[in-house]
Every structure is written in structure tokens, then in C-alpha cells.
C-alpha atoms as a PDB file:
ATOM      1  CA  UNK A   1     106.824 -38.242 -84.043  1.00  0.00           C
ATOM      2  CA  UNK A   2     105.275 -35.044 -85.449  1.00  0.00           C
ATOM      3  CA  UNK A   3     107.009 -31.659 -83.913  1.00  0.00           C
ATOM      4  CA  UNK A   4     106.693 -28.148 -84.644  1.00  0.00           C
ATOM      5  CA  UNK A   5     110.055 -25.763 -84.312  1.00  0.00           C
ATOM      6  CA  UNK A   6     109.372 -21.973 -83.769  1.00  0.00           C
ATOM      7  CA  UNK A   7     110.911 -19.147 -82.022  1.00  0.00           C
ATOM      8  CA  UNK A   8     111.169 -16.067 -79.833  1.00  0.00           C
ATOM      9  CA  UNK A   9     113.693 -13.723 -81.013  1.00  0.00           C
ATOM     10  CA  UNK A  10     115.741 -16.286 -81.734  1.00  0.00           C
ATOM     11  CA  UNK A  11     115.505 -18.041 -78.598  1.00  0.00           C
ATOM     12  CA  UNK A  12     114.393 -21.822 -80.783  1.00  0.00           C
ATOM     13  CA  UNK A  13     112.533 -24.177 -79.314  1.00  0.00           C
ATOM     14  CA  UNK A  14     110.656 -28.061 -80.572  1.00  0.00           C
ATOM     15  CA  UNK A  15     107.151 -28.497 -79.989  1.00  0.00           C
ATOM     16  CA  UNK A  16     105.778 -31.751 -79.646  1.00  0.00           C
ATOM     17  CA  UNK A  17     102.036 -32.350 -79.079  1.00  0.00           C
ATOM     18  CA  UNK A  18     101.791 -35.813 -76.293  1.00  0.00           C
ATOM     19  CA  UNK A  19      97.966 -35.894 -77.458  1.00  0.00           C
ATOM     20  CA  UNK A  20      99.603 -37.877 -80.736  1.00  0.00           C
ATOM     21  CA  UNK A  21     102.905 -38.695 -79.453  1.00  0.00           C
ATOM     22  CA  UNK A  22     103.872 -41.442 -76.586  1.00  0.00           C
ATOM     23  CA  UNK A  23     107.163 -40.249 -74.791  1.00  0.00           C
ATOM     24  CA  UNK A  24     108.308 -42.181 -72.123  1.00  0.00           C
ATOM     25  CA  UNK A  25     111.530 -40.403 -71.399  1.00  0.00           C
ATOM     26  CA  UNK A  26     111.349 -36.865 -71.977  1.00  0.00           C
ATOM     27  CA  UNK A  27     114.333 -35.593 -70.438  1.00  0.00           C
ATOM     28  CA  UNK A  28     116.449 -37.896 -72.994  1.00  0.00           C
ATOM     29  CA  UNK A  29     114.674 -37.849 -76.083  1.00  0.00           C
ATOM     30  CA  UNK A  30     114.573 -33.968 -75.444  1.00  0.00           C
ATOM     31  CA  UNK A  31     118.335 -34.454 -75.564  1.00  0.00           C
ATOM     32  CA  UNK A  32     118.687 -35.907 -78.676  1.00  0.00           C
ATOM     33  CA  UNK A  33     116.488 -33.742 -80.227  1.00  0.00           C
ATOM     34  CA  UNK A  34     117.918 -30.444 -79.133  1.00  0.00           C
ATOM     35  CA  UNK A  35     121.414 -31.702 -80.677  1.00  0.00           C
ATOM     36  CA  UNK A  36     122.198 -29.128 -83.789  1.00  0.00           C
ATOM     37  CA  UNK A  37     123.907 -31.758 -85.122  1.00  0.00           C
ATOM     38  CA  UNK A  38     122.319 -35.168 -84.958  1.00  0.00           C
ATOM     39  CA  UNK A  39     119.000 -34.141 -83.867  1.00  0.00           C
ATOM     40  CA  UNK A  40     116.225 -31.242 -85.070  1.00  0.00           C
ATOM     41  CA  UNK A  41     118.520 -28.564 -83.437  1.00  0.00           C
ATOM     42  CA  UNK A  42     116.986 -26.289 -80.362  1.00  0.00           C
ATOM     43  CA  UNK A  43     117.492 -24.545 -77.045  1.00  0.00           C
ATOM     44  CA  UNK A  44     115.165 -27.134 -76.258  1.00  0.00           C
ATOM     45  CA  UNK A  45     111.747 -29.050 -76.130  1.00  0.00           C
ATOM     46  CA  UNK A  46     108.194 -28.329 -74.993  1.00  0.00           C
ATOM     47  CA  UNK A  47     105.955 -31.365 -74.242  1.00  0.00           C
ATOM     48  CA  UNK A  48     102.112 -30.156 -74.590  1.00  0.00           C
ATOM     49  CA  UNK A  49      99.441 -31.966 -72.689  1.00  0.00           C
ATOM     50  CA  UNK A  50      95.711 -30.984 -71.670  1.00  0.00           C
ATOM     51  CA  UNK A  51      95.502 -29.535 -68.731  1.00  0.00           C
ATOM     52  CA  UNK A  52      92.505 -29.782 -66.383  1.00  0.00           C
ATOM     53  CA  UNK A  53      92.608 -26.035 -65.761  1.00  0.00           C
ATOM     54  CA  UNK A  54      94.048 -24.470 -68.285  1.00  0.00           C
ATOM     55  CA  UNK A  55      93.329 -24.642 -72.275  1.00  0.00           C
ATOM     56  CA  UNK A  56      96.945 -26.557 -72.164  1.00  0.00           C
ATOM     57  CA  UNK A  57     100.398 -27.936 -70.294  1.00  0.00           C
ATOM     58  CA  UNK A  58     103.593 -27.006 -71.367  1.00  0.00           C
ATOM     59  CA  UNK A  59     106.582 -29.255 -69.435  1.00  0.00           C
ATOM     60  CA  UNK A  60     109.848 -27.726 -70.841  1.00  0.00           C
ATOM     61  CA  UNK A  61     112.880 -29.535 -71.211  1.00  0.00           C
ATOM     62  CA  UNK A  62     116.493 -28.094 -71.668  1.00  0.00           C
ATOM     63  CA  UNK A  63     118.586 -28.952 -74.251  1.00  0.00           C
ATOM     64  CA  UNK A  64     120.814 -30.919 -71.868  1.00  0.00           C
ATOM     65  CA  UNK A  65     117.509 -32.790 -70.953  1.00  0.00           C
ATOM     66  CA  UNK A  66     117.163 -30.868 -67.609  1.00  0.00           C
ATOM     67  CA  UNK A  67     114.088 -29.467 -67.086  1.00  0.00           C
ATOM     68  CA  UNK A  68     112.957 -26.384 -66.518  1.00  0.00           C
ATOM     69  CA  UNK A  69     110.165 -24.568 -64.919  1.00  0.00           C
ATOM     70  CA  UNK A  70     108.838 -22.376 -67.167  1.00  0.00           C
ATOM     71  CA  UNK A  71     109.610 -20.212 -70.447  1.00  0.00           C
ATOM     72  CA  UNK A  72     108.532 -16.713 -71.398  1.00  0.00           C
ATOM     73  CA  UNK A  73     109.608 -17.017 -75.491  1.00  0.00           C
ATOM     74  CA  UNK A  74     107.880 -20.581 -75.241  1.00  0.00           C
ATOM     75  CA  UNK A  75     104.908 -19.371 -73.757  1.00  0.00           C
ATOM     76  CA  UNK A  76     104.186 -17.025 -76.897  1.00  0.00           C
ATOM     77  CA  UNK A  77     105.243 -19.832 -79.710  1.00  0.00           C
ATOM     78  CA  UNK A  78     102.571 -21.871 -77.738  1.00  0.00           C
ATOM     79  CA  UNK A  79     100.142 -18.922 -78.389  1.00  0.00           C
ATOM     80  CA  UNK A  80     101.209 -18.962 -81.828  1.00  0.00           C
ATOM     81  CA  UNK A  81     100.738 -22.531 -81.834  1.00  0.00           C
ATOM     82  CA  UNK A  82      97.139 -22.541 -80.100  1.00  0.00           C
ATOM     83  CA  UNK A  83      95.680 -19.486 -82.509  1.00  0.00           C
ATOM     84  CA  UNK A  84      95.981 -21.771 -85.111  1.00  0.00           C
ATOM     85  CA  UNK A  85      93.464 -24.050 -83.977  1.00  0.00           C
ATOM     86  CA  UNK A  86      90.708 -21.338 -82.901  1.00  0.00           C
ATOM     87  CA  UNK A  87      89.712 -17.687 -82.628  1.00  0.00           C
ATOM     88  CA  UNK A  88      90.560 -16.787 -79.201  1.00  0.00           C
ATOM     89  CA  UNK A  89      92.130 -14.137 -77.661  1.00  0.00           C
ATOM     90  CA  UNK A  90      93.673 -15.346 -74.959  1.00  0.00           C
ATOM     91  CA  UNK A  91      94.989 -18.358 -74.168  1.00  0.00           C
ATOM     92  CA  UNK A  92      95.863 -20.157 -70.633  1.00  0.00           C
ATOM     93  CA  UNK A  93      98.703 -22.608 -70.161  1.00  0.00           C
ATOM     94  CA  UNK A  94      99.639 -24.795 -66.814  1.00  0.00           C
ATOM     95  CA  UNK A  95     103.161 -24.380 -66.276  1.00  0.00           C
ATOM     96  CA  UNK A  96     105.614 -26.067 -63.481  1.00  0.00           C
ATOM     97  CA  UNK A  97     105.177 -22.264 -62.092  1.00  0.00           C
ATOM     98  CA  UNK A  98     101.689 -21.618 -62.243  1.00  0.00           C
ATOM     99  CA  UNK A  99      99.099 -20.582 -64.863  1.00  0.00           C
ATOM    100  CA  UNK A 100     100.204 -18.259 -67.305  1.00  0.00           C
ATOM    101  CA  UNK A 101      97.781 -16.131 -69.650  1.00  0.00           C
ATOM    102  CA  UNK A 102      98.608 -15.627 -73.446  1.00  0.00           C
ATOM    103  CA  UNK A 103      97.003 -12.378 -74.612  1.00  0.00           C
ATOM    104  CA  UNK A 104      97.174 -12.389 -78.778  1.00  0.00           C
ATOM    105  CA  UNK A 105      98.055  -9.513 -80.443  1.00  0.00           C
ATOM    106  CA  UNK A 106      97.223  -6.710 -83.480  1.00  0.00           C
ATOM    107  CA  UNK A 107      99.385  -9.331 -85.609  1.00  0.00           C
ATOM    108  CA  UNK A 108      99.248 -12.493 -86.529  1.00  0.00           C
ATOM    109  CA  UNK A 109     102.362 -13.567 -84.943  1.00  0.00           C
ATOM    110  CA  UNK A 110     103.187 -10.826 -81.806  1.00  0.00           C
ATOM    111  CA  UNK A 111     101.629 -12.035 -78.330  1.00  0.00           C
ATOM    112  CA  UNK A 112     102.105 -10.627 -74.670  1.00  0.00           C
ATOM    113  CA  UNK A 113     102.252 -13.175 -71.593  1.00  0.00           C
ATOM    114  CA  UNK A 114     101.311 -12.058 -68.481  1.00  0.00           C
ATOM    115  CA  UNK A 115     104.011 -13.342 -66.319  1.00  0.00           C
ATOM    116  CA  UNK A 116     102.643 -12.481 -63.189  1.00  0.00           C
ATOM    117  CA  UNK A 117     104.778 -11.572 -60.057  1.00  0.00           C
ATOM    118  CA  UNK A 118     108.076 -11.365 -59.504  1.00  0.00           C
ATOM    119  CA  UNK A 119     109.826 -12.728 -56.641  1.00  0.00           C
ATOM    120  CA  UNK A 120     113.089 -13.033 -54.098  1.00  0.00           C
ATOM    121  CA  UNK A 121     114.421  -9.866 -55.091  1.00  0.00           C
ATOM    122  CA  UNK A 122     117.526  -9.050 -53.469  1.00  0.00           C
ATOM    123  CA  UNK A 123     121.090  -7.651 -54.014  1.00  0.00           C
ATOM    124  CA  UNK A 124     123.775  -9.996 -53.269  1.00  0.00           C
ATOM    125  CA  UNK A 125     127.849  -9.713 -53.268  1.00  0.00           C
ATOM    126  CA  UNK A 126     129.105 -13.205 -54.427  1.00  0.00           C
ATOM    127  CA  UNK A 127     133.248 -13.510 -54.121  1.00  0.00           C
ATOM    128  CA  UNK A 128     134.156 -15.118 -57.511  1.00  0.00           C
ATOM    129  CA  UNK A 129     137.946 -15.457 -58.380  1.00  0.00           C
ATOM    130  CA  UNK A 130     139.239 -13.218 -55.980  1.00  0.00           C
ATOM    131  CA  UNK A 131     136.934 -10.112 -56.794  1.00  0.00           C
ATOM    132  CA  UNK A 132     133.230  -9.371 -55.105  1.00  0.00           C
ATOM    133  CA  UNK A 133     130.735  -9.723 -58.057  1.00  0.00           C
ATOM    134  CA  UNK A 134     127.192  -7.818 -56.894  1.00  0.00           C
ATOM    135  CA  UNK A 135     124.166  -8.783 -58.614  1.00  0.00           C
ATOM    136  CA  UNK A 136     120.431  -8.927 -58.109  1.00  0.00           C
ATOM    137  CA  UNK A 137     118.350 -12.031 -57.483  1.00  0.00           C
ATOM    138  CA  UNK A 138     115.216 -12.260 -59.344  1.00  0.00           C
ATOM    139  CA  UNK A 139     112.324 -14.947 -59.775  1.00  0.00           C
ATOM    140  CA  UNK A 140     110.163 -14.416 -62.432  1.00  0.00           C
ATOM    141  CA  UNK A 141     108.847 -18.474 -62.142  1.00  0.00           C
ATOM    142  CA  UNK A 142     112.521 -19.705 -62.736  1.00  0.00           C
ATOM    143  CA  UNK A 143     115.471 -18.481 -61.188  1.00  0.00           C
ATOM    144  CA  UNK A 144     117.938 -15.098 -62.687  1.00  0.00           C
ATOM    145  CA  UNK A 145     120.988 -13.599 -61.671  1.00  0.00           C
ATOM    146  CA  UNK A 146     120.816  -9.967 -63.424  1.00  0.00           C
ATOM    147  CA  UNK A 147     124.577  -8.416 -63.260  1.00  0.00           C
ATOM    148  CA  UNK A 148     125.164  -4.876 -64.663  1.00  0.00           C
ATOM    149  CA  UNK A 149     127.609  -4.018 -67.096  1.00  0.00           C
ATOM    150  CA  UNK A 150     129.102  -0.953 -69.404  1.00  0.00           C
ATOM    151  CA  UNK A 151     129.437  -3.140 -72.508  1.00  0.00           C
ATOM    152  CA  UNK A 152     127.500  -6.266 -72.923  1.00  0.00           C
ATOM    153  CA  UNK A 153     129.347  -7.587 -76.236  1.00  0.00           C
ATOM    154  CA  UNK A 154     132.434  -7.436 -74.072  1.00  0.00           C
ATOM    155  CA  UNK A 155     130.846  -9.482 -71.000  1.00  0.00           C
ATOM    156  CA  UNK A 156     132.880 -12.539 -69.436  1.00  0.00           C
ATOM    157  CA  UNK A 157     130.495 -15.044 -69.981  1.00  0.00           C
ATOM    158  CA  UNK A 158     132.779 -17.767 -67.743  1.00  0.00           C
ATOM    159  CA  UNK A 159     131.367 -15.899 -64.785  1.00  0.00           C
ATOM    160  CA  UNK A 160     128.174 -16.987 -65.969  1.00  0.00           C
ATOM    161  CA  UNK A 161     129.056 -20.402 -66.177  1.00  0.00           C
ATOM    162  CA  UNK A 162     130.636 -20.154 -62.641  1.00  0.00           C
ATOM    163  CA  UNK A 163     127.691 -18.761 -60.881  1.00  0.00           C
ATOM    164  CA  UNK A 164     125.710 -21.918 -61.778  1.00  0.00           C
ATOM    165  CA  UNK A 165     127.639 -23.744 -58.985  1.00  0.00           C
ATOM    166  CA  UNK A 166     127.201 -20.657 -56.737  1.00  0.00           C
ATOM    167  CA  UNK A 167     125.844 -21.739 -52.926  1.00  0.00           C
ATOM    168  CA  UNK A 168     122.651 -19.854 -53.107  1.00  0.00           C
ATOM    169  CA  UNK A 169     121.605 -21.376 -56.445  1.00  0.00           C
ATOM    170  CA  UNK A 170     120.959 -25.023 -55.652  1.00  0.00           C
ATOM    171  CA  UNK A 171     119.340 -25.569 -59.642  1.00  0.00           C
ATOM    172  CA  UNK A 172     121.810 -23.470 -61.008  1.00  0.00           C
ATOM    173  CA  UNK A 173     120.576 -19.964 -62.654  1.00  0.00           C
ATOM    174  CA  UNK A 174     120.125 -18.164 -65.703  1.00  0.00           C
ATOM    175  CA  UNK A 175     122.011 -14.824 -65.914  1.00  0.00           C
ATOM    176  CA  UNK A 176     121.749 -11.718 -67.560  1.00  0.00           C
ATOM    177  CA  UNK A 177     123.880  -9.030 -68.607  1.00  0.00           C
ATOM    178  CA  UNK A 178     122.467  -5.737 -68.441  1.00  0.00           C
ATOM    179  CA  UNK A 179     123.849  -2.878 -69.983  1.00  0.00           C
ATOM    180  CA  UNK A 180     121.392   0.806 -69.923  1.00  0.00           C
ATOM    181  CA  UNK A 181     121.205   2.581 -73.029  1.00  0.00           C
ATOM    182  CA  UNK A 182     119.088   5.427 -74.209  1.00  0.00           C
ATOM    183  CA  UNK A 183     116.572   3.759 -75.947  1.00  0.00           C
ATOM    184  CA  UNK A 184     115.838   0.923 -73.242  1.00  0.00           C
ATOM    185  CA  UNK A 185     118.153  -2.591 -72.011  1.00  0.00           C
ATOM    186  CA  UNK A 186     121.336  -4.586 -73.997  1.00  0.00           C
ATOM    187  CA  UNK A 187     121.006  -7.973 -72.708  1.00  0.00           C
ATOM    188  CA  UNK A 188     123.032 -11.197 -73.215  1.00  0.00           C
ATOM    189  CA  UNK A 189     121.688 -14.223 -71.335  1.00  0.00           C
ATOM    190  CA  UNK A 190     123.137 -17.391 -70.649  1.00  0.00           C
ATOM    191  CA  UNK A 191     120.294 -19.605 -69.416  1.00  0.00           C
ATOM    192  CA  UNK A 192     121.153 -23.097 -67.032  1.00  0.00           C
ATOM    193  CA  UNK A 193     121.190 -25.954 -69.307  1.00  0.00           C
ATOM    194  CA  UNK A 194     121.425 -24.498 -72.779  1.00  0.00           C
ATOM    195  CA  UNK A 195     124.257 -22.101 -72.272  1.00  0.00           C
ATOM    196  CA  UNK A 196     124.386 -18.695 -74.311  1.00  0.00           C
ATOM    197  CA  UNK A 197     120.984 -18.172 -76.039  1.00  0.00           C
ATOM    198  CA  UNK A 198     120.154 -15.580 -78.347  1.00  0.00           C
ATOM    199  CA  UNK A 199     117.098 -14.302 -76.517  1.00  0.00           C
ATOM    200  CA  UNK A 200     115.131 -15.360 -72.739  1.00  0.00           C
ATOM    201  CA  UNK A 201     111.795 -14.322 -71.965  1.00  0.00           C
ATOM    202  CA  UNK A 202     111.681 -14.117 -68.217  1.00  0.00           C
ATOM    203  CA  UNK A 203     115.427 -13.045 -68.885  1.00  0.00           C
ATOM    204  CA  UNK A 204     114.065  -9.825 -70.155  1.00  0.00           C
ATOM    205  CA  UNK A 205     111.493  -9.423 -67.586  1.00  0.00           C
ATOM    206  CA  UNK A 206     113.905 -10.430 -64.508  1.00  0.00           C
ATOM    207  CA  UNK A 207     116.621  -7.816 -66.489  1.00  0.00           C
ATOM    208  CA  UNK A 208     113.781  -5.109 -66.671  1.00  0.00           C
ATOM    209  CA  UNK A 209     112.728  -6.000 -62.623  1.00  0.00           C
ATOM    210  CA  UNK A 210     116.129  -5.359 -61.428  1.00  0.00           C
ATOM    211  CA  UNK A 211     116.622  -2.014 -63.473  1.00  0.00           C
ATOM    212  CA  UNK A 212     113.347  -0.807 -62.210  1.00  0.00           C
ATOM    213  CA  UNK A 213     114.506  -1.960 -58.168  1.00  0.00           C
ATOM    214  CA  UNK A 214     118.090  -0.459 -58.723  1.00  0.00           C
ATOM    215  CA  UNK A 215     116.442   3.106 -60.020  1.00  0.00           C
ATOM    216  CA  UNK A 216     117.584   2.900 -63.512  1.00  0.00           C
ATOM    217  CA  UNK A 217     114.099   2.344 -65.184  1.00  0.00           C
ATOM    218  CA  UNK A 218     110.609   3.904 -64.531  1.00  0.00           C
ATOM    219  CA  UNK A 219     107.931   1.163 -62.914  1.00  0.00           C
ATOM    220  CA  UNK A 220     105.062   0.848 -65.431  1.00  0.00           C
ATOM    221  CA  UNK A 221     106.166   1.760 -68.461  1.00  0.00           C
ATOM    222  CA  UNK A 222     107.745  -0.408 -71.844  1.00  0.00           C
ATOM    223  CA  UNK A 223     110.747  -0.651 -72.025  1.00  0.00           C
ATOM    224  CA  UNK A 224     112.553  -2.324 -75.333  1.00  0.00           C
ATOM    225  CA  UNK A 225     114.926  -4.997 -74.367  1.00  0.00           C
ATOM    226  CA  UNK A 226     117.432  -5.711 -76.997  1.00  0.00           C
ATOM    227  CA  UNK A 227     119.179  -9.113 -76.779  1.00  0.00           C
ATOM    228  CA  UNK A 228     121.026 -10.955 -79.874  1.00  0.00           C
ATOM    229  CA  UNK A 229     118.033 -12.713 -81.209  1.00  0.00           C
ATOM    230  CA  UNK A 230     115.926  -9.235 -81.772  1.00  0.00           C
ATOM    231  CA  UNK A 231     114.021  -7.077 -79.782  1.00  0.00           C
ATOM    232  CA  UNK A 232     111.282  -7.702 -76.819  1.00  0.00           C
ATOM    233  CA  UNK A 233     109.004  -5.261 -74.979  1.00  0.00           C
ATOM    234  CA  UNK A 234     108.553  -5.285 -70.817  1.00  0.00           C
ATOM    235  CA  UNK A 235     106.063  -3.759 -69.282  1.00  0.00           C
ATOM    236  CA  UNK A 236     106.179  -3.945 -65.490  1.00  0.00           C
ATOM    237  CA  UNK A 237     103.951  -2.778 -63.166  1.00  0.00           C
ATOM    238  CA  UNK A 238     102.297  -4.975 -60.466  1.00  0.00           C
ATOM    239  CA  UNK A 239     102.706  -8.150 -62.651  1.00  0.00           C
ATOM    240  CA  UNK A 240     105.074  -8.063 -65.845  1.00  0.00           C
ATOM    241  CA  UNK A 241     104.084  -8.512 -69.495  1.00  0.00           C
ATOM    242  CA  UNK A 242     106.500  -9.799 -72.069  1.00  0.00           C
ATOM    243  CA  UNK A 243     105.438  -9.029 -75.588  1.00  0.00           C
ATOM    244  CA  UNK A 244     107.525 -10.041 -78.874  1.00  0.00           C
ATOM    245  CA  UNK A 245     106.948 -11.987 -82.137  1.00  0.00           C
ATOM    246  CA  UNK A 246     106.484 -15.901 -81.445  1.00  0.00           C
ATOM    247  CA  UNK A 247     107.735 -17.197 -85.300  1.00  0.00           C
ATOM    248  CA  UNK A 248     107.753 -20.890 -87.132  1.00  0.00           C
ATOM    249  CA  UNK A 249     110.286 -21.681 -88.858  1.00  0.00           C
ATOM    250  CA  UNK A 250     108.630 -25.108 -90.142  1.00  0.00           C
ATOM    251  CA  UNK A 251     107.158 -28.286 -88.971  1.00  0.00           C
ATOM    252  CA  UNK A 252     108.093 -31.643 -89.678  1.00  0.00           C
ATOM    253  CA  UNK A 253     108.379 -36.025 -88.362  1.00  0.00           C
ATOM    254  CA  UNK A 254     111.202 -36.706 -86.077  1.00  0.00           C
ATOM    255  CA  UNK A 255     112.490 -41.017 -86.162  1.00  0.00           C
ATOM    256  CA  UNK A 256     114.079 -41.399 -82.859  1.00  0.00           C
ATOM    257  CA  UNK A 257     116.249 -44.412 -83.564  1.00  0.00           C
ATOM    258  CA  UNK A 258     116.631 -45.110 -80.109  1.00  0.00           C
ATOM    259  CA  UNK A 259     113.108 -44.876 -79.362  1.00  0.00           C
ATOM    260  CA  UNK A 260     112.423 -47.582 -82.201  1.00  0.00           C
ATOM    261  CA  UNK A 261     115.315 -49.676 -81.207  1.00  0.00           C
ATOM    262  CA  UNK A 262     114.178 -50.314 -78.057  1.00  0.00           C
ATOM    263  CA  UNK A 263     110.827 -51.223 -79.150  1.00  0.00           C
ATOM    264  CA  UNK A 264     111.718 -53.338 -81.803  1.00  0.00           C
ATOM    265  CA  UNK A 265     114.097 -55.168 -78.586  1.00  0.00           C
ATOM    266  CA  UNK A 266     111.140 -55.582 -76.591  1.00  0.00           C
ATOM    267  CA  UNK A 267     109.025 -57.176 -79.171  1.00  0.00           C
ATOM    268  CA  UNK A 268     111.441 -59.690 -80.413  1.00  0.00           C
ATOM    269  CA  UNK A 269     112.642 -60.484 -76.544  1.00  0.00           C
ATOM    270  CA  UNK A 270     109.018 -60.190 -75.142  1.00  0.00           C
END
């Protein structure tokens, strides 16, 4: 099975084209291959299909095989991906949370994603371990829990891990921590079913979203978000736009033994 591996500020994920590849199980094999260990190594893995209205499908699997709705870092390594193959400048891609639009940039490997709207915005007071915990509540196509801190390299990610079994967040959530500096946003994300991750796309935008509701940022202007991985741009006005570097880091022919095992089982059975 052919697969591409590239990345958004760090935030890795595996490519794998279905027009060439037959998966029957994508939620496990997107397991296996997400392990750093025993498998290609990623936050996880994006299925591409054609799409009837849209130049392609992404369906985007976690590394613990969950899947998720969309992916802002994924979207742009799939605009990498597509300018390869043709001269356009812009590129649309069907995703569990609409149609996104991949605008290419000055160079060859920065693109901006329009992410559209964002949604359920609210500020909520959660008890967690005998203290009130206030955060915001942000859609931006997947679920985000955006909490505001003084330090962000001293941040107790266990909370994050907690809130995933909070009442209000059925799927669990992927939460930021947002600390406001002069020159723009320090964010760490942990993201529902990978854990810790250097960068998150809609993590920066749902970050940026919550800064601009709580009076901290200016609506309609770019603002640099700086998370582990490196450094994305937010712009958000009526819709948001995510712009940052979408890199490979190489390509390459995965052997799922599991895949062939069970083959070679049905052939000698059958």
C-alpha cells in the first residue's frame, strides 16, 4: 500500500490514496499505522477518495483508530498533495464537516484553508477535582475546549485528559491552552484520540475564536499562533482562515501483515 507522510507544523499525518489502495477497515489499519513504533509513525491517517462535489474526500482517522471529523493541518498537506498533480489555485475537499476550500499560496509549500464558520460558542464553568475550571466552547467542524492560562509550558495537561469524559462532550474534545503574548497566541493542544500534538489546525482557529469573543484579540486581523510544532497564522473575520506550511517528509509502501494474513486465510480456507 503506497502512502505519503507530511505535516503541519509538526502536527504528522499518513496519506493514503483509496483510488490505488483497497481498505476494508480503516479505523484499524489506521491504528497500526499511526504506531511510532511498529507502524509508519503519525498523529494519524487520511483516506482520500473522489468526491462527487468536491475535487476530493478526505475521511480522517485518529491514531487510536477513532475517527474524526475534520483537520485544519491535514487539509493543507492535502493541498500540498493535490498541487502536485495540477496548476490550480484552489482546491476543494469533502470533509465529514462540510466542504472546505484550499487556497495555494506565494510558496510552494504555504496554503490557507478557509474554515468557514465557527460555532456553539459559549463560556462554561466545569467543576473538575474540587476547583471550577471556566473555559470556552468552540466548533470550528470538530469540537474544542479553549482554557486560558499565564504559562502554557507549565499547563496540567491531566485536566485535558479529564475533560474528555466531561458531560457536555459526548465524543470527547480537543483542548487548547491559551496563553496571550505580545506578538500573538502560545498554544499547547491535546487533541481526542492522539493525545498531546505538536500543532492543531482548527486548534489554532478555535484558540484565536475564543480570544477574539473574550476581548483579548482584534476580529479581522492575523494573528500568529505559536504552538510546539512552529508557527500558524489566523485570520478571523466572518469565516476563519488558517494559513501555515503543509511539508513532506517522504513517501513510501506500507505491508500490513495483518491485512495479508487474512487474505492469504481466506484463499487457502475459501
Amino acid at each position: 500500500m503506497h502512502f505519503e507522510k507530511l505535516h503541519g507544523a509538526g502536527n504528522d499525518y499518513i496519506f493514503v490514496d483509496c483510488l490505488d489502495n483497497e481498505v476494508q477497515d480503516m479505523s484499524a489499519l489506521a491504528k497500526r499505522m499511526s504506531d511510532r513504533h511498529f507502524g509508519v509513525g503519525g498523529d494519524g491517517v487520511v483516506f482520500l477518495y473522489p468526491s462527487e462535489v468536491a475535487d476530493v474526500k478526505m475521511r480522517m482517522f485518529n491514531a487510536d483508530g477513532s475517527e474524526g471529523a475534520m483537520c485544519g493541518n491535514a487539509l493543507r498537506c492535502i493541498g500540498r498533495i493535490l498541487s502536485g498533480r495540477s496548476t490550480k489555485n484552489e482546491y476543494t475537499v469533502e470533509t465529514n464537516s462540510g466542504i472546505r476550500t484550499v487556497l495555494v499560496g506565494k510558496s510552494a509549500d504555504t496554503f490557507t484553508v478557509d474554515m468557514g464558520k465557527p460555532q456553539l460558542l459559549s463560556r462554561i464553568n466545569a467543576p473538575m477535582d474540587g476547583f471550577n475550571l471556566r473555559f470556552t466552547h468552540v466548533s470550528v467542524g470538530n469540537p474544542h475546549c479553549v482554557i486560558l492560562v499565564d504559562d502554557v509550558l507549565n499547563a496540567d495537561m491531566t485536566v485535558a485528559a479529564q475533560l474528555q469524559t466531561y458531560s457536555i462532550f459526548t465524543g470527547g474534545v480537543n483542548v487548547e491552552f491559551v496563553q496571550r503574548t505580545g506578538d500573538g497566541l502560545r498554544v499547547r493542544v491535546y487533541e481526542r484520540g492522539s493525545g498531546e500534538t505538536l500543532s492543531c489546525g482548527t486548534g489554532a482557529c478555535a484558540a484565536v475564536v475564543a480570544c477574539v469573543k473574550m476581548g483579548l484579540l482584534p476580529r479581522g486581523e492575523c494573528v500568529s499562533v505559536h504552538l510546539l510544532g512552529g508557527v500558524l497564522t489566523v485570520n478571523y473575520s466572518e469565516n476563519i482562515y488558517l494559513t501555515g506550511k503543509a511539508e513532506k517528509v517522504y513517501e513510501g509502501d506500507y505491508y500490513d501483515k495483518v491485512h495479508f494474513c487474512d487474505r492469504w486465510c481466506s484463499k487457502r480456507t475459501g
